[in-house]
Protein backbone atom coordinates (compact mmCIF):
# COMPACT_ATOMS: atom_id res chain seq x y z
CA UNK A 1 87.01 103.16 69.64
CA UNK A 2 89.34 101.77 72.17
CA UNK A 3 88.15 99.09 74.60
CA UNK A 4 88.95 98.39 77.49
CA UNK A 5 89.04 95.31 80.04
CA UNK A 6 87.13 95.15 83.48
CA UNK A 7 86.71 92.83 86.21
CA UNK A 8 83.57 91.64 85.93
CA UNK A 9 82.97 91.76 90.10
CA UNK A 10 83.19 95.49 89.55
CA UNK A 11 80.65 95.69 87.15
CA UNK A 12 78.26 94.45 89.56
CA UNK A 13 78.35 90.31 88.66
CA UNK A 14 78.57 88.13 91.53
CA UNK A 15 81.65 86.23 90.34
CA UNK A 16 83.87 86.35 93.62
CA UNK A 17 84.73 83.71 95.67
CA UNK A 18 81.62 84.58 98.46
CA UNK A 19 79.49 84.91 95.79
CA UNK A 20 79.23 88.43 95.83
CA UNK A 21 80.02 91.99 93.55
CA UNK A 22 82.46 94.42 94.05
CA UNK A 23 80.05 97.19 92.33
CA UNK A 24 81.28 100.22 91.47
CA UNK A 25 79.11 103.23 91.28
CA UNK A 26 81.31 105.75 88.76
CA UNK A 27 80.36 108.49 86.25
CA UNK A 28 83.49 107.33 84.32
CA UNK A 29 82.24 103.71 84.26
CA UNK A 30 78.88 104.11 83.10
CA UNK A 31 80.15 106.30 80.30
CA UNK A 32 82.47 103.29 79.11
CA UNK A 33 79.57 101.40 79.38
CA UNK A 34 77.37 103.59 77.27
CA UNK A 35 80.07 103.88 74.50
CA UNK A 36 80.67 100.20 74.67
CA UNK A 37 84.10 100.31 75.15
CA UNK A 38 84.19 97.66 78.46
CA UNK A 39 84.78 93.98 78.13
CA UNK A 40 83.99 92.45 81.33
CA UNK A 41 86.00 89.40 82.40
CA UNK A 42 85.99 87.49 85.34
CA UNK A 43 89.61 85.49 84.96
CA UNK A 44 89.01 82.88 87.99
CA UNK A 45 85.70 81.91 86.16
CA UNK A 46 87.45 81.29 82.62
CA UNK A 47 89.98 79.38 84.28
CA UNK A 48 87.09 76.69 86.19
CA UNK A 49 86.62 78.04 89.11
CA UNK A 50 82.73 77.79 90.72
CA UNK A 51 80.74 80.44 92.50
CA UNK A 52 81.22 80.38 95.57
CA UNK A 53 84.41 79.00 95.88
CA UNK A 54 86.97 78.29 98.42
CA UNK A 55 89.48 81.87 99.44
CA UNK A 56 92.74 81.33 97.57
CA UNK A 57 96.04 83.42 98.07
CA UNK A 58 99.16 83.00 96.49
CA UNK A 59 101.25 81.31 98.81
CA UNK A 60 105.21 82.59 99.20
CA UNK A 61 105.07 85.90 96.27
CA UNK A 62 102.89 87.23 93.94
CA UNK A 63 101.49 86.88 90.63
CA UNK A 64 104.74 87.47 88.60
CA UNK A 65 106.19 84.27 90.43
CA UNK A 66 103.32 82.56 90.06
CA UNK A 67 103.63 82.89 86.27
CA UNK A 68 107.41 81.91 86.54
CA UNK A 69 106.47 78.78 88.01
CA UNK A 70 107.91 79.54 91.49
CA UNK A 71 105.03 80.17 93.28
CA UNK A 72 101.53 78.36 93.98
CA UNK A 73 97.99 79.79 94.34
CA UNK A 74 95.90 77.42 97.23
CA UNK A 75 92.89 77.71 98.83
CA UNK A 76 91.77 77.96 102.28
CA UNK A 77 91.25 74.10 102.30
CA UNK A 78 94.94 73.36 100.88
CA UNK A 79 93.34 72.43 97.19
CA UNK A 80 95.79 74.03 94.57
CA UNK A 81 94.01 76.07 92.17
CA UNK A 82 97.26 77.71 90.54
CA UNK A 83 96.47 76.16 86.98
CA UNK A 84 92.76 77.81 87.05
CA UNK A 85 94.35 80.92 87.97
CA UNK A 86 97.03 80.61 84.96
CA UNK A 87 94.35 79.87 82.35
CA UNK A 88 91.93 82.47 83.46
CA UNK A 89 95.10 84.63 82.55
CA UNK A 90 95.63 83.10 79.64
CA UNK A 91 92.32 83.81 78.52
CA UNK A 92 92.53 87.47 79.44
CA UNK A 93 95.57 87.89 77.38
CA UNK A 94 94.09 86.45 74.56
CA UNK A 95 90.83 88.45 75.17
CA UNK A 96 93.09 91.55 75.27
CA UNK A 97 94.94 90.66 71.72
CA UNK A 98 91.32 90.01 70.10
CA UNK A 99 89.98 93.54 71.21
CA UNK A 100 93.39 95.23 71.12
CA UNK A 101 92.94 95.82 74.22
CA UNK A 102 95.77 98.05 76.14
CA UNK A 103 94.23 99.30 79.28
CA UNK A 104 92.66 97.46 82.02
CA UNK A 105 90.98 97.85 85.61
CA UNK A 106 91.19 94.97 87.57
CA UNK A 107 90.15 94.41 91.39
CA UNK A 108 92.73 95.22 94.10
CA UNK A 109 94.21 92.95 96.40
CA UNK A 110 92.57 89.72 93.91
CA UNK A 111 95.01 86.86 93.53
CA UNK A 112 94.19 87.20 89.58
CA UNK A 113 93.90 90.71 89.31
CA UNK A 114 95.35 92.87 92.37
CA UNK A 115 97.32 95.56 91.05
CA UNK A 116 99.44 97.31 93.89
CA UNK A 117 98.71 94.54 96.68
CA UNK A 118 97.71 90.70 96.79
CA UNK A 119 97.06 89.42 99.77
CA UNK A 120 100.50 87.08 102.59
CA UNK A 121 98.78 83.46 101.59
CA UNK A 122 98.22 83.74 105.42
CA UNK A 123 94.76 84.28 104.92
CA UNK A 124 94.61 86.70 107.99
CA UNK A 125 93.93 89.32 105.17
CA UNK A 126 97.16 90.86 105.20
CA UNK A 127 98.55 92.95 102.40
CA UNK A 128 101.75 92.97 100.21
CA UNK A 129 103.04 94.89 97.83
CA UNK A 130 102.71 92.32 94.46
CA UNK A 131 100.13 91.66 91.37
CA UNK A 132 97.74 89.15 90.48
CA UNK A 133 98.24 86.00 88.72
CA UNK A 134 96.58 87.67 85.69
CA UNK A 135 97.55 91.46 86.10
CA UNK A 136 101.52 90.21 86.11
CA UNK A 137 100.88 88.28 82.96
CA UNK A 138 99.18 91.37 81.04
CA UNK A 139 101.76 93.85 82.23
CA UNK A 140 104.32 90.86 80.87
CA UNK A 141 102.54 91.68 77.36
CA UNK A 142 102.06 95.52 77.81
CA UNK A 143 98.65 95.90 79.17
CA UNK A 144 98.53 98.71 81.10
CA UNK A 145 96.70 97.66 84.64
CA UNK A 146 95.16 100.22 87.25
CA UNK A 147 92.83 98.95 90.29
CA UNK A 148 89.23 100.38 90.52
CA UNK A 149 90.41 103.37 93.04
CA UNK A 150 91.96 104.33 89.42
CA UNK A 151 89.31 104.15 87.43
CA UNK A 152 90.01 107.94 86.13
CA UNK A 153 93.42 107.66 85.57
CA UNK A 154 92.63 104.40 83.40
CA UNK A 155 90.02 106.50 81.70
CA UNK A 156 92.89 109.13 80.84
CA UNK A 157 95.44 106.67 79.65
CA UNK A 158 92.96 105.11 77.21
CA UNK A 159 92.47 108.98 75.80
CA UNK A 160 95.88 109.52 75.65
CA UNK A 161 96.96 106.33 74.12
């Protein structure tokens, strides 16, 4: 049975920066649970990063730039945390080749895993259009990527697929 890969915030861990959850509360989640099909990944924690931790944004694009090399991911505080953020998607790749992973819901407006938006690097909270750090490196490799306000079309891909 298919797998598939989760942000571990939205199961309910307190992995984010403030030390806090992004729980979801969804029929179609707790049936992936109860089939054990979910892999739950946190991608800032593989790469080194504490809880809490400093805000980071990616500063001047998104995550697809950030994997090119023309882009930086920085905290709040200045520190540069862009090589965390590229091995925590480094990791997730792998973890996605191990499980054959092809589908994945990831947390919106993350600098590792926004799908749709990320966040100016203004940190005034303001929204782009871009990915994650690690969302734009599993799309680079054909992972499929929907935000948690998709968890049912995720759920349908991984049927269909």
């Amino acid at each position: 049975m298919k797998k598939i890969l989760v942000s571990a915030c939205l199961l309910g861990n307190p992995v984010r920066y403030d030390g806090r959850s992004k729980a979801l509360d969804s029929n179609d989640l707790d049936a992936l649970l109860a089939q054990d099909r979910i892999i739950s990944f946190c991608p800032e924690i593989a790469g080194g990063l504490p809880v809490p931790r400093a805000a980071a944004e990616i500063q001047a694009g998104d995550g697809d730039t950030v994997v090119a090399g023309q882009a930086r991911v920085m905290t709040t505080d200045g520190t540069d945390v862009t090589d965390y953020f590229l091995l925590g998607a480094q990791q997730a790749l792998a973890l996605c080749r191990k499980h054959d992973i092809t589908v994945a819901v990831l947390t919106e407006s993350s600098p590792s895993c926004g799908s749709g938006q990320v966040n100016d690097g203004s940190f005034t909270r303001t929204a782009i259009p871009g990915s994650g750090v690690t969302t734009a490196l599993l799309r680079q490799h054909g992972i499929t990527v929907f935000n948690q306000q998709q968890l049912e079309a995720a759920c349908r891909h991984l049927q269909n697929n």
